[in-house]
PDB file of N, CA and C in Angstrom:
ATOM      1  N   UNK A   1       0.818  -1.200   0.000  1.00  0.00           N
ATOM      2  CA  UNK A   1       0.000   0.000   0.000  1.00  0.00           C
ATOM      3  C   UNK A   1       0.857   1.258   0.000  1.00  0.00           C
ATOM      4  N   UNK A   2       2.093   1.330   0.417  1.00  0.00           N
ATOM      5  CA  UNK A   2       2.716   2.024   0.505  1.00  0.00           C
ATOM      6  C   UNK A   2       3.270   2.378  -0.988  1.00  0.00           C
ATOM      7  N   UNK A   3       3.178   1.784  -1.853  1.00  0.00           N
ATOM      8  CA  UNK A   3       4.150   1.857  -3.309  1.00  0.00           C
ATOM      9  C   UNK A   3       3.437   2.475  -3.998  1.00  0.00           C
ATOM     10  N   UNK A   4       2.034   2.044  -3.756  1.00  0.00           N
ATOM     11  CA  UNK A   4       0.552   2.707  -4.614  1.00  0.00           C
ATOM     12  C   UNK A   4      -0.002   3.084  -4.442  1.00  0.00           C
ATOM     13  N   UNK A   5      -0.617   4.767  -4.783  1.00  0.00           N
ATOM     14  CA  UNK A   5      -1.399   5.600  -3.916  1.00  0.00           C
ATOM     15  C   UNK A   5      -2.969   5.228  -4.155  1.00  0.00           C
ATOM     16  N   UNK A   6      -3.828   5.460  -3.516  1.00  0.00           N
ATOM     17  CA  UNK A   6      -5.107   4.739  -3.623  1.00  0.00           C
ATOM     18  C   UNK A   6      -5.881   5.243  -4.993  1.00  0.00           C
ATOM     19  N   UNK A   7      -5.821   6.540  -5.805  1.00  0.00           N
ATOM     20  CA  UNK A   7      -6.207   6.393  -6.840  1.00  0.00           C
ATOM     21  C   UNK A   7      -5.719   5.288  -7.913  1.00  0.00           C
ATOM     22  N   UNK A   8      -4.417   5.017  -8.070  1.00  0.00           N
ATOM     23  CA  UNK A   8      -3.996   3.804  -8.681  1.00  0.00           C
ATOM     24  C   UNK A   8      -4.278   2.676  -8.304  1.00  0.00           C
ATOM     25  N   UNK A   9      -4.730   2.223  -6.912  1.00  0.00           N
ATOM     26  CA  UNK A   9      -5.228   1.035  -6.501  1.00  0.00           C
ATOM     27  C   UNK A   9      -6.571   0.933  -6.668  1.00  0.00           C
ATOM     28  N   UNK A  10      -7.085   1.724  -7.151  1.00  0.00           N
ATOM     29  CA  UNK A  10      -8.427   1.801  -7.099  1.00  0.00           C
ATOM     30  C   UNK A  10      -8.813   1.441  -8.555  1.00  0.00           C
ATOM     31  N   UNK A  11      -7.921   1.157  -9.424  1.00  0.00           N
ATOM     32  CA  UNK A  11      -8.006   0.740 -10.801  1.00  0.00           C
ATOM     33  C   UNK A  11      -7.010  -0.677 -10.936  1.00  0.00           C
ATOM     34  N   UNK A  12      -5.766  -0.435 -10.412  1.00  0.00           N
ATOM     35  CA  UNK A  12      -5.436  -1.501 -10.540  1.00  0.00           C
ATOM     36  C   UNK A  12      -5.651  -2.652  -9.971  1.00  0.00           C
ATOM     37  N   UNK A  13      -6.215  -2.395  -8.758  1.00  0.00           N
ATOM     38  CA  UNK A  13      -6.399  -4.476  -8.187  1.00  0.00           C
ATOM     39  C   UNK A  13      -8.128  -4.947  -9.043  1.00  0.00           C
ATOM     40  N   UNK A  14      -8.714  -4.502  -9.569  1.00  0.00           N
ATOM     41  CA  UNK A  14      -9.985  -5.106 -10.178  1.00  0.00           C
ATOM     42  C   UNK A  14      -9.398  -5.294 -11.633  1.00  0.00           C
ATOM     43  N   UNK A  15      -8.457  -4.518 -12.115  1.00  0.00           N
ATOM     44  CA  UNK A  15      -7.942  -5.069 -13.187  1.00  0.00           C
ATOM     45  C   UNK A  15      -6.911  -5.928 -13.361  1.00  0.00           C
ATOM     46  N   UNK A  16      -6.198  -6.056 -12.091  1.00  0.00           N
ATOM     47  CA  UNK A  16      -5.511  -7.155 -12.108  1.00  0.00           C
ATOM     48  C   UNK A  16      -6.190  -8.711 -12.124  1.00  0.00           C
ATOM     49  N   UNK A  17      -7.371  -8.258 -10.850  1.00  0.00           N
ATOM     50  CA  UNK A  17      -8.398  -9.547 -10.551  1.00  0.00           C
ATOM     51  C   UNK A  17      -8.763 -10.117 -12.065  1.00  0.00           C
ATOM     52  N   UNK A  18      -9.495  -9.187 -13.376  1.00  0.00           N
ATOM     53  CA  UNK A  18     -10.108  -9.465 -14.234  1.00  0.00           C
ATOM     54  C   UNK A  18      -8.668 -10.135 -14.955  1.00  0.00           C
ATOM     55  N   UNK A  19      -7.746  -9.850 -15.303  1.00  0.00           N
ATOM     56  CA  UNK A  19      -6.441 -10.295 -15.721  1.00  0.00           C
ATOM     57  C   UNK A  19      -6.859 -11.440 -15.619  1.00  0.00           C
ATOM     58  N   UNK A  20      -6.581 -12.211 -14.429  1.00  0.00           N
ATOM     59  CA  UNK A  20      -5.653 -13.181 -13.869  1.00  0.00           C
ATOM     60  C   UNK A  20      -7.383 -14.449 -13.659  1.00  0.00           C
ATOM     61  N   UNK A  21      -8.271 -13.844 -13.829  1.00  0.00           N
ATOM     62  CA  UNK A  21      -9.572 -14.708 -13.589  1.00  0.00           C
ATOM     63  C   UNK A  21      -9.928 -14.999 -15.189  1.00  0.00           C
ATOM     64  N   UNK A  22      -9.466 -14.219 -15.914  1.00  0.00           N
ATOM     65  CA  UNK A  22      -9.593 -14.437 -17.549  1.00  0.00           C
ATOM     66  C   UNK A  22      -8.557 -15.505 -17.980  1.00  0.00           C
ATOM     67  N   UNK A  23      -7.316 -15.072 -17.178  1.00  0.00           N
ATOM     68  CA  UNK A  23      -6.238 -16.170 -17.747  1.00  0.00           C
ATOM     69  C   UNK A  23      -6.913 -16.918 -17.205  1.00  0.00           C
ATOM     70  N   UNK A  24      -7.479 -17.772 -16.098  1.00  0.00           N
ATOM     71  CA  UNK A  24      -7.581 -18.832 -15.496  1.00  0.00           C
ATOM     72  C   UNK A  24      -8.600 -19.715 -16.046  1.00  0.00           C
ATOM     73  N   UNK A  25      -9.672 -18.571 -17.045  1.00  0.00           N
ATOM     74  CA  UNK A  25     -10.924 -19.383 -17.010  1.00  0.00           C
ATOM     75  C   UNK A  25     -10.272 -19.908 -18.890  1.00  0.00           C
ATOM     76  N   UNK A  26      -9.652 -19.224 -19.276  1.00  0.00           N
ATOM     77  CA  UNK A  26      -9.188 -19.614 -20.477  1.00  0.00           C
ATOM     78  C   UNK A  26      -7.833 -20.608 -20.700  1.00  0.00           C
ATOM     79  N   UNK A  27      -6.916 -20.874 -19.935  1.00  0.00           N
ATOM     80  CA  UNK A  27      -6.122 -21.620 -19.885  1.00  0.00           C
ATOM     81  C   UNK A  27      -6.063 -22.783 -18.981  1.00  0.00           C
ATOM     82  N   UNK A  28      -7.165 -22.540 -17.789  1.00  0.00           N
ATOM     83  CA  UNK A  28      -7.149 -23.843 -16.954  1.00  0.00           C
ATOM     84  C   UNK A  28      -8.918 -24.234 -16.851  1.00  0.00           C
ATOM     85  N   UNK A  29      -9.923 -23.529 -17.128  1.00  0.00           N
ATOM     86  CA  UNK A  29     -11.270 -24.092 -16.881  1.00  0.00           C
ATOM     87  C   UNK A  29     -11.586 -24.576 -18.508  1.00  0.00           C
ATOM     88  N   UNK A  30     -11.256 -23.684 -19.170  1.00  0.00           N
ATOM     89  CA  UNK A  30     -12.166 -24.372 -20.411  1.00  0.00           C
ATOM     90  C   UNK A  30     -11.087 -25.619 -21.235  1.00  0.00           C
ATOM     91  N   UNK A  31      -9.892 -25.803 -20.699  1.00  0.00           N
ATOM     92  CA  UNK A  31      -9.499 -27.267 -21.175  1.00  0.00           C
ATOM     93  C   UNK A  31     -10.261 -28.400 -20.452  1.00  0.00           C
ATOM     94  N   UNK A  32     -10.247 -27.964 -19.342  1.00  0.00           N
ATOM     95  CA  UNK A  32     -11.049 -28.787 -18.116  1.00  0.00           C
ATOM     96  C   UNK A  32     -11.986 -29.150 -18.733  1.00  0.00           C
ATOM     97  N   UNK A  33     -12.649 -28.180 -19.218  1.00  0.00           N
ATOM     98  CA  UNK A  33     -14.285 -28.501 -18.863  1.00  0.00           C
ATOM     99  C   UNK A  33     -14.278 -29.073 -20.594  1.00  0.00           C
ATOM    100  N   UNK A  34     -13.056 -28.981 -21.632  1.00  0.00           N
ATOM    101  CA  UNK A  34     -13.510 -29.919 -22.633  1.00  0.00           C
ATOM    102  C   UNK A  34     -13.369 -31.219 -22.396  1.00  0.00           C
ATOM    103  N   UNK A  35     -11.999 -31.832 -21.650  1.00  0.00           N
ATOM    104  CA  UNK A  35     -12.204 -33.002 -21.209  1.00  0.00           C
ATOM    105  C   UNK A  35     -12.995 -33.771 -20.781  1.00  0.00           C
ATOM    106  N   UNK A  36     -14.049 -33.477 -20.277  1.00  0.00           N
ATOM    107  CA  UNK A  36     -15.322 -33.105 -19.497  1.00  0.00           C
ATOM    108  C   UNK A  36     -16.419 -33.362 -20.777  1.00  0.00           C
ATOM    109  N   UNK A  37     -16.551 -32.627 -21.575  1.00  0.00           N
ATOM    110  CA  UNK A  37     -17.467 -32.630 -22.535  1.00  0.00           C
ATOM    111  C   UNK A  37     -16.920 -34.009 -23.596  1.00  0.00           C
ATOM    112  N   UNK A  38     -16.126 -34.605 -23.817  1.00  0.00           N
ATOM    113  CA  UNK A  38     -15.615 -35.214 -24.635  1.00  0.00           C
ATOM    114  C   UNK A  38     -15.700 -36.527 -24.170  1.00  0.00           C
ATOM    115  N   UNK A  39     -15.656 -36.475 -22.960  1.00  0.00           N
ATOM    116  CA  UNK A  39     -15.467 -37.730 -21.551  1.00  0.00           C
ATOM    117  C   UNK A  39     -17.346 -38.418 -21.530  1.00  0.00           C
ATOM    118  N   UNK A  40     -18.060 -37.340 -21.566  1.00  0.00           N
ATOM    119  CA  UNK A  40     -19.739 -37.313 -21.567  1.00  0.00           C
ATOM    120  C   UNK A  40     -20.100 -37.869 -22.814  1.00  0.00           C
ATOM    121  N   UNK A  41     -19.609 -37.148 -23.769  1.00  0.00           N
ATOM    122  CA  UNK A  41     -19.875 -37.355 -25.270  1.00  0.00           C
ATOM    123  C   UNK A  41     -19.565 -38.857 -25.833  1.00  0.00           C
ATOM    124  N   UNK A  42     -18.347 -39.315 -25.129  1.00  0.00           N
ATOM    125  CA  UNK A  42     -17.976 -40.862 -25.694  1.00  0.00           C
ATOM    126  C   UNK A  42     -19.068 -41.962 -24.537  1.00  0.00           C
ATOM    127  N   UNK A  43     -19.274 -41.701 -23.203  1.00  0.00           N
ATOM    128  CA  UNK A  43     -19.899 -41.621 -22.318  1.00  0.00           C
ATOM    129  C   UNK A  43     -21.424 -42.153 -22.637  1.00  0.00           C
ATOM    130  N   UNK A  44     -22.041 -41.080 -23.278  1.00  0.00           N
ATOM    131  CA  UNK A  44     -23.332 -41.064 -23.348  1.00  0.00           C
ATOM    132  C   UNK A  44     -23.581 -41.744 -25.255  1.00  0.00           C
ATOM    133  N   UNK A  45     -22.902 -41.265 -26.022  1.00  0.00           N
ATOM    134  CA  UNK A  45     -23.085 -41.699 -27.543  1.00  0.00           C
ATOM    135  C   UNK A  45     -22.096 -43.118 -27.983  1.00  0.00           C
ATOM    136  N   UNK A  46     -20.877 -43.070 -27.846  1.00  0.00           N
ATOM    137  CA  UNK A  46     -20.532 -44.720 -28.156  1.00  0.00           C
ATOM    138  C   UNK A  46     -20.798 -45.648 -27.503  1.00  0.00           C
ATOM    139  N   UNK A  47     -20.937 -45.658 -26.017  1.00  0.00           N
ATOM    140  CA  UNK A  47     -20.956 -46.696 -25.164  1.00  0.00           C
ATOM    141  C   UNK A  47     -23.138 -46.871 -25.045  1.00  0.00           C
ATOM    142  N   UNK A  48     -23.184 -45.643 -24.260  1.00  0.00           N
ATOM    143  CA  UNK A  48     -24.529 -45.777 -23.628  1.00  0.00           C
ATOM    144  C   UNK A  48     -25.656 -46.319 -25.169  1.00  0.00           C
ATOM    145  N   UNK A  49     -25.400 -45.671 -26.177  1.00  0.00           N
ATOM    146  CA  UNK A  49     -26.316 -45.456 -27.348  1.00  0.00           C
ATOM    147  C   UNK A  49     -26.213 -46.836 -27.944  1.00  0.00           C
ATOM    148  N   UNK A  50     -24.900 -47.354 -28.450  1.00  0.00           N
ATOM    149  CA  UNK A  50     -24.393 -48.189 -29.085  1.00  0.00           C
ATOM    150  C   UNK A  50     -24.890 -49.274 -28.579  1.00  0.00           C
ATOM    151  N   UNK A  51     -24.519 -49.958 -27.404  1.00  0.00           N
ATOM    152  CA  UNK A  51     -23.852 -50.706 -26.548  1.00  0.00           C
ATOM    153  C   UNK A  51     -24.416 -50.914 -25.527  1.00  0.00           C
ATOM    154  N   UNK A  52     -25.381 -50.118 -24.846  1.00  0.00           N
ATOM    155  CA  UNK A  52     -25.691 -50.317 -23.816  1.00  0.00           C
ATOM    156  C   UNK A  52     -26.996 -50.539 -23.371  1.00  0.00           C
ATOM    157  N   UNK A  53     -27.907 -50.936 -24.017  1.00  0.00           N
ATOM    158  CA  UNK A  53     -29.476 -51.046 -23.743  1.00  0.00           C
ATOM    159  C   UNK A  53     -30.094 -51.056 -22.410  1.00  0.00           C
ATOM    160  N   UNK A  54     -30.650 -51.407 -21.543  1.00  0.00           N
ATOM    161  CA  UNK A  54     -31.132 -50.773 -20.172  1.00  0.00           C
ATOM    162  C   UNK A  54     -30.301 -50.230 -19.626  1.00  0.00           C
ATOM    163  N   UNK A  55     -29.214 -50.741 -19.202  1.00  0.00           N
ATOM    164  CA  UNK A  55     -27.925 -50.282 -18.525  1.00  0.00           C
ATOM    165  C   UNK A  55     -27.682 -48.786 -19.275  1.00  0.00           C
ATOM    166  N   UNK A  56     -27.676 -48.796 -20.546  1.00  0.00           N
ATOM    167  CA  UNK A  56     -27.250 -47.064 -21.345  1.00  0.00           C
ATOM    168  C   UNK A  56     -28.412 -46.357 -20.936  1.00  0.00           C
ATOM    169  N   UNK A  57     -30.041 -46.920 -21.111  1.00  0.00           N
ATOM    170  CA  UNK A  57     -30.697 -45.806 -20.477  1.00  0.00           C
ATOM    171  C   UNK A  57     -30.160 -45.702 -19.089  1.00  0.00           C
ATOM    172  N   UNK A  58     -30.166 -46.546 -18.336  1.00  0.00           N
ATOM    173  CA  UNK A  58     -29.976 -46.075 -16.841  1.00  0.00           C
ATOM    174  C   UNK A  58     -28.523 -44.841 -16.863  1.00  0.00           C
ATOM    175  N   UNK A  59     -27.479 -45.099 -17.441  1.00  0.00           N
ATOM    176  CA  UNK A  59     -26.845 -43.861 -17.323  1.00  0.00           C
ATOM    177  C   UNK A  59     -26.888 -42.989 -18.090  1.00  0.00           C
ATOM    178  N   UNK A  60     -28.082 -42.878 -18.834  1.00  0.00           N
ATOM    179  CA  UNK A  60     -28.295 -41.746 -19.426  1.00  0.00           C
ATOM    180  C   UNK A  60     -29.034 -40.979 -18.252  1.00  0.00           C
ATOM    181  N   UNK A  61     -30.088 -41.631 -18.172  1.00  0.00           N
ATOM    182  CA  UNK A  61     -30.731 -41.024 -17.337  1.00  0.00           C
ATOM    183  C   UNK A  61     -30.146 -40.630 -15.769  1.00  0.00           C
ATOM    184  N   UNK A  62     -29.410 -40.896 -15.437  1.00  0.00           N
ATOM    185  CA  UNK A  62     -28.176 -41.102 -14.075  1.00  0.00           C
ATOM    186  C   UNK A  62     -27.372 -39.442 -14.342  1.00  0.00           C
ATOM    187  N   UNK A  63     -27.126 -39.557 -15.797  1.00  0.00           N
ATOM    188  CA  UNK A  63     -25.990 -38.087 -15.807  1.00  0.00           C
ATOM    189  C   UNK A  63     -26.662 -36.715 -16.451  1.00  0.00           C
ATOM    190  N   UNK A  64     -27.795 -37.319 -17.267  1.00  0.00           N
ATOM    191  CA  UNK A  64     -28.733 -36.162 -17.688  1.00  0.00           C
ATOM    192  C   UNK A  64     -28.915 -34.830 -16.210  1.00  0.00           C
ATOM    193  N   UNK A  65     -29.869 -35.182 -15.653  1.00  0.00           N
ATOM    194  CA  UNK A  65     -30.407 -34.366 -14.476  1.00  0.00           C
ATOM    195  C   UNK A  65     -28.715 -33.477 -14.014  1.00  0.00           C
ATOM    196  N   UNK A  66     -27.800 -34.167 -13.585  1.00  0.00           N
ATOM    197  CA  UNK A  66     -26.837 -33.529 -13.158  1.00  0.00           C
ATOM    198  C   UNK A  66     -26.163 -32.545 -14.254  1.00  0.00           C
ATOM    199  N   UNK A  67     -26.139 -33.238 -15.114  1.00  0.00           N
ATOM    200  CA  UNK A  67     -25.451 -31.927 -16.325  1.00  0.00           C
ATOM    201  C   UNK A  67     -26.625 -30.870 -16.190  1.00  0.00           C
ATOM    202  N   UNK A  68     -27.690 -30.752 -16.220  1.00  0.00           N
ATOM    203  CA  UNK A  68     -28.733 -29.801 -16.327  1.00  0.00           C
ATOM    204  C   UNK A  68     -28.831 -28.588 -15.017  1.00  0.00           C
ATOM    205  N   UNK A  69     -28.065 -29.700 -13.991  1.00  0.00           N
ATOM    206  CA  UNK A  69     -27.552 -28.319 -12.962  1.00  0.00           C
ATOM    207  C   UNK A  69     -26.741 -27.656 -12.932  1.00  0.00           C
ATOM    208  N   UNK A  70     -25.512 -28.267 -13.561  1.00  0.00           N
ATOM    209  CA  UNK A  70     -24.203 -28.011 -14.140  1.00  0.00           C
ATOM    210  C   UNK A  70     -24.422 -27.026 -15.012  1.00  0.00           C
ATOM    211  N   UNK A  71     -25.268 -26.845 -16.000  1.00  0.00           N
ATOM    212  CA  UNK A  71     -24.944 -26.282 -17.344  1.00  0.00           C
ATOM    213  C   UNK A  71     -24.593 -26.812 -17.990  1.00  0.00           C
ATOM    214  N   UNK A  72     -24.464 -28.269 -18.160  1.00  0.00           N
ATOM    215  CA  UNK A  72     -23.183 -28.237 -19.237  1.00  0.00           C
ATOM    216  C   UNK A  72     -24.219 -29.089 -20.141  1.00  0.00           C
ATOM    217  N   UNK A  73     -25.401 -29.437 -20.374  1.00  0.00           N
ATOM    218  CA  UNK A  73     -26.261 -30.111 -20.879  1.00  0.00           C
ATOM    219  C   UNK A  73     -26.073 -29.508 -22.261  1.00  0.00           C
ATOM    220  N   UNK A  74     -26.023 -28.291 -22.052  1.00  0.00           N
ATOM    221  CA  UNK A  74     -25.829 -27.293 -23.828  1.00  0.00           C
ATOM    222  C   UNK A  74     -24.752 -27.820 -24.524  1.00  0.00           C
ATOM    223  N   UNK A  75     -24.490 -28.723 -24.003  1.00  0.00           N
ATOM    224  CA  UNK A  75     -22.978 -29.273 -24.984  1.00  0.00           C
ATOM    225  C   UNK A  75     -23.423 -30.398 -25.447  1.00  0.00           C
ATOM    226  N   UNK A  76     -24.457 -30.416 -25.492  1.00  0.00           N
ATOM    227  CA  UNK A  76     -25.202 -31.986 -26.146  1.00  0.00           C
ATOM    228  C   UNK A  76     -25.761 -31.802 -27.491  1.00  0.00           C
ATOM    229  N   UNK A  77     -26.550 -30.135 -27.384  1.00  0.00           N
ATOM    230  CA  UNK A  77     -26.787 -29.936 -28.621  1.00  0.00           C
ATOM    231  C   UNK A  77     -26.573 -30.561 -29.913  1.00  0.00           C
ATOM    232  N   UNK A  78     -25.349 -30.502 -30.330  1.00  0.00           N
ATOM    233  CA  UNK A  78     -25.026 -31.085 -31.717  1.00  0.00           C
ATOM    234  C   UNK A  78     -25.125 -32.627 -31.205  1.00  0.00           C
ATOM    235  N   UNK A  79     -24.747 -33.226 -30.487  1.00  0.00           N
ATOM    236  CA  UNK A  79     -25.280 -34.460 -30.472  1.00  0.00           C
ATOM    237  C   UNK A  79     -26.580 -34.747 -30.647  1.00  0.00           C
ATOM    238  N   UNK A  80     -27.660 -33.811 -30.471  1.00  0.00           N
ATOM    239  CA  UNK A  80     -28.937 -34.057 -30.538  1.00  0.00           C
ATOM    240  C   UNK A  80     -29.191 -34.029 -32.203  1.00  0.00           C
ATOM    241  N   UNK A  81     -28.435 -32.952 -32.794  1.00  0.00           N
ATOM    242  CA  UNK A  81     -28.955 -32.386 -34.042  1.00  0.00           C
ATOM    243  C   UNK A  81     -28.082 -33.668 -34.946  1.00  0.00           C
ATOM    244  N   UNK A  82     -26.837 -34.497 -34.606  1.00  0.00           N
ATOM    245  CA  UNK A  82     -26.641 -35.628 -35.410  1.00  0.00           C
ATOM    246  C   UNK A  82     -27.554 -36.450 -35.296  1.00  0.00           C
ATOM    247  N   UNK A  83     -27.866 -36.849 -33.934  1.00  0.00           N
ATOM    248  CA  UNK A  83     -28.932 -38.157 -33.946  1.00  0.00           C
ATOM    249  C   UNK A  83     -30.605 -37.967 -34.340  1.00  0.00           C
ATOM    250  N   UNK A  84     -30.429 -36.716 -34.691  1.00  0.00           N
ATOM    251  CA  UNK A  84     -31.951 -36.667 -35.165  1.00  0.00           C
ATOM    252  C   UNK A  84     -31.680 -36.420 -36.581  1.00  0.00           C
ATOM    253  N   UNK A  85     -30.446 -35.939 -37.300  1.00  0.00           N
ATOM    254  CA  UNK A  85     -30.077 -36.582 -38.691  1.00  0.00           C
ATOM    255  C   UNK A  85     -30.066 -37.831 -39.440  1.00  0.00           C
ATOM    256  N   UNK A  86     -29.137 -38.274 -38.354  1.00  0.00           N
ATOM    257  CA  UNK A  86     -29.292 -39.845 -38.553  1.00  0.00           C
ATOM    258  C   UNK A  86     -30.774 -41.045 -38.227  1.00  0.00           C
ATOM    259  N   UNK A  87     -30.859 -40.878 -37.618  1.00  0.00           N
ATOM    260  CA  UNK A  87     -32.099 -41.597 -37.351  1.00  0.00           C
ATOM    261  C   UNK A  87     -33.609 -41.007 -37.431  1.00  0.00           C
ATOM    262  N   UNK A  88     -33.521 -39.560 -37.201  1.00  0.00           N
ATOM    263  CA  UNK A  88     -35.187 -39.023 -37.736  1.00  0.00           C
ATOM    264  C   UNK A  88     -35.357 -38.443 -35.812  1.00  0.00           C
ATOM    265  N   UNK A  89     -34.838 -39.170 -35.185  1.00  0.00           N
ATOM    266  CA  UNK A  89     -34.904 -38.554 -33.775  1.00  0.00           C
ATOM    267  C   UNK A  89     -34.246 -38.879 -32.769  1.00  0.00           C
ATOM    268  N   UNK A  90     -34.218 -38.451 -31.037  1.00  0.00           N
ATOM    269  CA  UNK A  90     -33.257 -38.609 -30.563  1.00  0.00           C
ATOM    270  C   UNK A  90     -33.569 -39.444 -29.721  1.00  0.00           C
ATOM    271  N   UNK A  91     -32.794 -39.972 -29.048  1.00  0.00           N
ATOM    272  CA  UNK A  91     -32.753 -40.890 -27.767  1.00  0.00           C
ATOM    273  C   UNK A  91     -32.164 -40.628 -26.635  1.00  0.00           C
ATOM    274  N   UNK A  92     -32.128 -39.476 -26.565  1.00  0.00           N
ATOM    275  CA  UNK A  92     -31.179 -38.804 -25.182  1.00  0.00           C
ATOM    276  C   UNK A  92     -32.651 -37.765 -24.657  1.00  0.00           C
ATOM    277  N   UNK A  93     -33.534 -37.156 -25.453  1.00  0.00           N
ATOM    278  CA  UNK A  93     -34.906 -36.422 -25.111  1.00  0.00           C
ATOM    279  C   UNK A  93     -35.891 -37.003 -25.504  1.00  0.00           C
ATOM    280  N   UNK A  94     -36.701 -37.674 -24.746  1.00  0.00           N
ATOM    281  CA  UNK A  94     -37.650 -38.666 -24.747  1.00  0.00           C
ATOM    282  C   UNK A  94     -39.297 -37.548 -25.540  1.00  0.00           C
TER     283      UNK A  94
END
């Protein structure tokens, strides 16, 4: 406090905050959270769809509700819009 008089602190620590919360959400959350989306995606479409008949509904239905609190359900989208290409409709929205 001593180095920086309070008009300069009064700009610089919220712009430092925005700095350093931008680097974070761009170099450490959104790799995260693709792993995440990619992890769901093989998850819910090769295994559950393919492969998995009661057992795939049951974890469909098991991880649906939680992504929907999450947010992260919007990342299904294009999965919805292939499987209703391919087949005429989906099996993940009843």
């Amino acid at each position: 406090r001593k180095v920086d008089p309070a008009a300069i602190e009064l700009f610089l620590v919220p712009a430092v905050t925005l700095l350093l919360g931008a680097a974070a959400s761009i170099f450490v959350i959104m790799p995260l959270s693709s792993l995440l989306m990619k992890g769901l995606t093989w998850l819910l479409v090769d295994f559950a769809l393919a492969k998995g008949g009661i057992i795939g509904g049951f974890i469909l239905a098991t991880f649906f509700l939680p992504m929907v609190m999450l947010g992260i359900h919007q990342g299904l989208t294009p999965i919805h819009a292939q499987l209703i290409a391919n087949h005429g409709f989906t099996e993940l929205l009843p």
